[in-house]
Protein backbone atom coordinates (compact mmCIF):
# COMPACT_ATOMS: atom_id res chain seq x y z
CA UNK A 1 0.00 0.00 0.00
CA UNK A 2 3.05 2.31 0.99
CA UNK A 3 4.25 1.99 -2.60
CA UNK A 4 0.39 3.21 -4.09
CA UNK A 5 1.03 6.68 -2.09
CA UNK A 6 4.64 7.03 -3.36
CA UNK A 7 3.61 6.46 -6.68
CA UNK A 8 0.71 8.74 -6.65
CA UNK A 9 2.57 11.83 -4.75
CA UNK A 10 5.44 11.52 -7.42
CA UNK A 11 2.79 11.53 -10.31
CA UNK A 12 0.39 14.49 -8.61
CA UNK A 13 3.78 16.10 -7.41
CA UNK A 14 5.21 16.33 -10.86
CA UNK A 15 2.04 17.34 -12.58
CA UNK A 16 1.74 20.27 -10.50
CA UNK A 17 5.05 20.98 -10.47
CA UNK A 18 4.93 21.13 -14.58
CA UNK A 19 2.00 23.32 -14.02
CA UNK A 20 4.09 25.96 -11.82
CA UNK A 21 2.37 24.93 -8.83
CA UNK A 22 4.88 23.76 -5.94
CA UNK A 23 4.22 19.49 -6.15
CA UNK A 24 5.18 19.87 -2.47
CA UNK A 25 2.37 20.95 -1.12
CA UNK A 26 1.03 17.81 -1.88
CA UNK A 27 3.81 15.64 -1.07
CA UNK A 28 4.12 16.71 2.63
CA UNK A 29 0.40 15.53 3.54
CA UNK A 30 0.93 12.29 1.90
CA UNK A 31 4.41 11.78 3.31
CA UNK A 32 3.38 12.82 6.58
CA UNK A 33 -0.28 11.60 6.83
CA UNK A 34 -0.62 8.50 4.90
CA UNK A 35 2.95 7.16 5.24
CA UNK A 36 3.54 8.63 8.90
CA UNK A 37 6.97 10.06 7.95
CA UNK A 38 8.05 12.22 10.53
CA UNK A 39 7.80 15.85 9.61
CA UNK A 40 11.25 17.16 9.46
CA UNK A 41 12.12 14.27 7.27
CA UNK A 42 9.37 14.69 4.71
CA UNK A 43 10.63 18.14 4.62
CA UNK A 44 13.55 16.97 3.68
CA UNK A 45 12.69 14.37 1.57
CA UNK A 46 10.50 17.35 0.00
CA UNK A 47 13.24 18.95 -0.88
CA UNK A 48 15.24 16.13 -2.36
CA UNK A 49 12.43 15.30 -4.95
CA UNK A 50 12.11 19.38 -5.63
CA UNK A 51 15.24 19.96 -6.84
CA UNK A 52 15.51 17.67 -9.76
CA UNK A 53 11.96 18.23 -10.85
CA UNK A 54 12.17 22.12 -10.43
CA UNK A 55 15.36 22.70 -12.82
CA UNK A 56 12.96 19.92 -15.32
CA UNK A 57 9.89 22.77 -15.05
CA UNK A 58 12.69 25.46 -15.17
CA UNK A 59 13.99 24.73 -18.47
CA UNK A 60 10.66 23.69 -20.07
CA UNK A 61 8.85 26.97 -18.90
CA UNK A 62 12.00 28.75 -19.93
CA UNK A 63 12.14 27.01 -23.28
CA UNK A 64 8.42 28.10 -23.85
CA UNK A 65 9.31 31.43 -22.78
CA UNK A 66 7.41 31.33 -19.54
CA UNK A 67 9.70 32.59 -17.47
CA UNK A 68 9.86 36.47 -15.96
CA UNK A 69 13.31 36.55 -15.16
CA UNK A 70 13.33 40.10 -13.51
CA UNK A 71 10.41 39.18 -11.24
CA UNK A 72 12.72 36.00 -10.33
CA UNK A 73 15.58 38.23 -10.26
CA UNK A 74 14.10 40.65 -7.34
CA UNK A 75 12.73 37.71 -5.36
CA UNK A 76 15.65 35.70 -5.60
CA UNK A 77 17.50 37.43 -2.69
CA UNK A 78 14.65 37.99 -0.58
CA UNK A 79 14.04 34.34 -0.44
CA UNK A 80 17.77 33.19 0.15
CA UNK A 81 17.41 34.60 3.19
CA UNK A 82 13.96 33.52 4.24
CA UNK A 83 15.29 30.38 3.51
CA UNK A 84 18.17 30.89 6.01
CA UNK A 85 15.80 32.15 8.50
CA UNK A 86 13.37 29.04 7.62
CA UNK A 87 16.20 26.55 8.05
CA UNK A 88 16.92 28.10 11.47
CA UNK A 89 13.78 28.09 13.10
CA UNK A 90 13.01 24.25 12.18
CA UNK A 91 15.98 23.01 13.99
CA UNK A 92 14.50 25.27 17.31
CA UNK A 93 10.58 24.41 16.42
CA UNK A 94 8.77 21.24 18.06
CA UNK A 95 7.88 19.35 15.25
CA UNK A 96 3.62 19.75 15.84
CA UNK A 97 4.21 23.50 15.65
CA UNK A 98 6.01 22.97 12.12
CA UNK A 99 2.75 20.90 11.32
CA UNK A 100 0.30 23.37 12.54
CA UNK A 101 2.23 26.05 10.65
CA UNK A 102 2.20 24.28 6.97
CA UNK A 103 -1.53 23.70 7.52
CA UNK A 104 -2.51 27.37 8.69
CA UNK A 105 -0.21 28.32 5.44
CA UNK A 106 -2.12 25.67 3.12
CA UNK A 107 -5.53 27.06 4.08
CA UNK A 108 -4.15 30.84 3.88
CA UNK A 109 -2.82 30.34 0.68
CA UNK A 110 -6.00 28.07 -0.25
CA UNK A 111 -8.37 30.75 0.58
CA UNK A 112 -5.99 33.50 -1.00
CA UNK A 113 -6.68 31.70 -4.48
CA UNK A 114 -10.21 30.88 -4.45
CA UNK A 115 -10.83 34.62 -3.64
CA UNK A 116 -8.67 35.41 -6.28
CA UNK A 117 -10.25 33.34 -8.88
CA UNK A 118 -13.81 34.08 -7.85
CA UNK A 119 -13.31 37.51 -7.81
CA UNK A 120 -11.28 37.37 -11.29
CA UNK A 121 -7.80 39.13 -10.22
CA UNK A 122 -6.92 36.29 -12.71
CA UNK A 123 -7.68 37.32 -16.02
CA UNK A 124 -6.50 36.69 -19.51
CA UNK A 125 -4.18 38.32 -20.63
């Protein structure tokens, strides 16, 4: 059964990491929930199955010219160091508060969107 729910958050992952979505979002609940991988290392696995698959979306959505490099470009920095800040704090957080914190972010986020679609910030351009 363990192998079903690696299968399926590689396939989902990758879909919606070709999509520009970040395929973690789903692989965390399904590492951590269904397989009962302890949160720190499902981060980290996270983050060894992102890699590969993000420079794969990279070059594709570059190739197709999907890519805003100056938006990237002023981010970039910004989120070096969140990173360094991120990295920090989860060797000093309990790992239930690290839990509590990516689900408070997935509903934020979540709720963001739908707003964002029902209330059509996202139009065509």
């Amino acid at each position: 059964m363990k192998t079903v729910w690696f299968v399926l958050a590689g396939v989902v992952g990758g879909v919606l990491g070709g999509m520009g979505f970040g395929g973690g979002t789903l692989l965390l609940p399904i590492l951590t929930f269904f397989l009962k991988v302890p949160y720190k290392l499902a981060a980290w696995v996270n983050l060894i199955v992102f890699l590969p698959t993000a420079v794969v979306a990279l070059v594709l959505h570059t190739k197709n010219k999907m890519v805003d490099w100056r938006a990237a470009g002023k981010l970039l920095f910004f989120a070096i160091v969140g990173l360094g800040l991120g990295f920090i704090a989860k060797g000093r957080v309990p790992e239930c508060v690290l839990r509590r914190a990516f689900g408070i972010s997935l509903i934020v986020v979540g709720s963001i969107s739908i707003f964002f679609v029902l209330f059509g910030f996202f139009k065509k351009k």
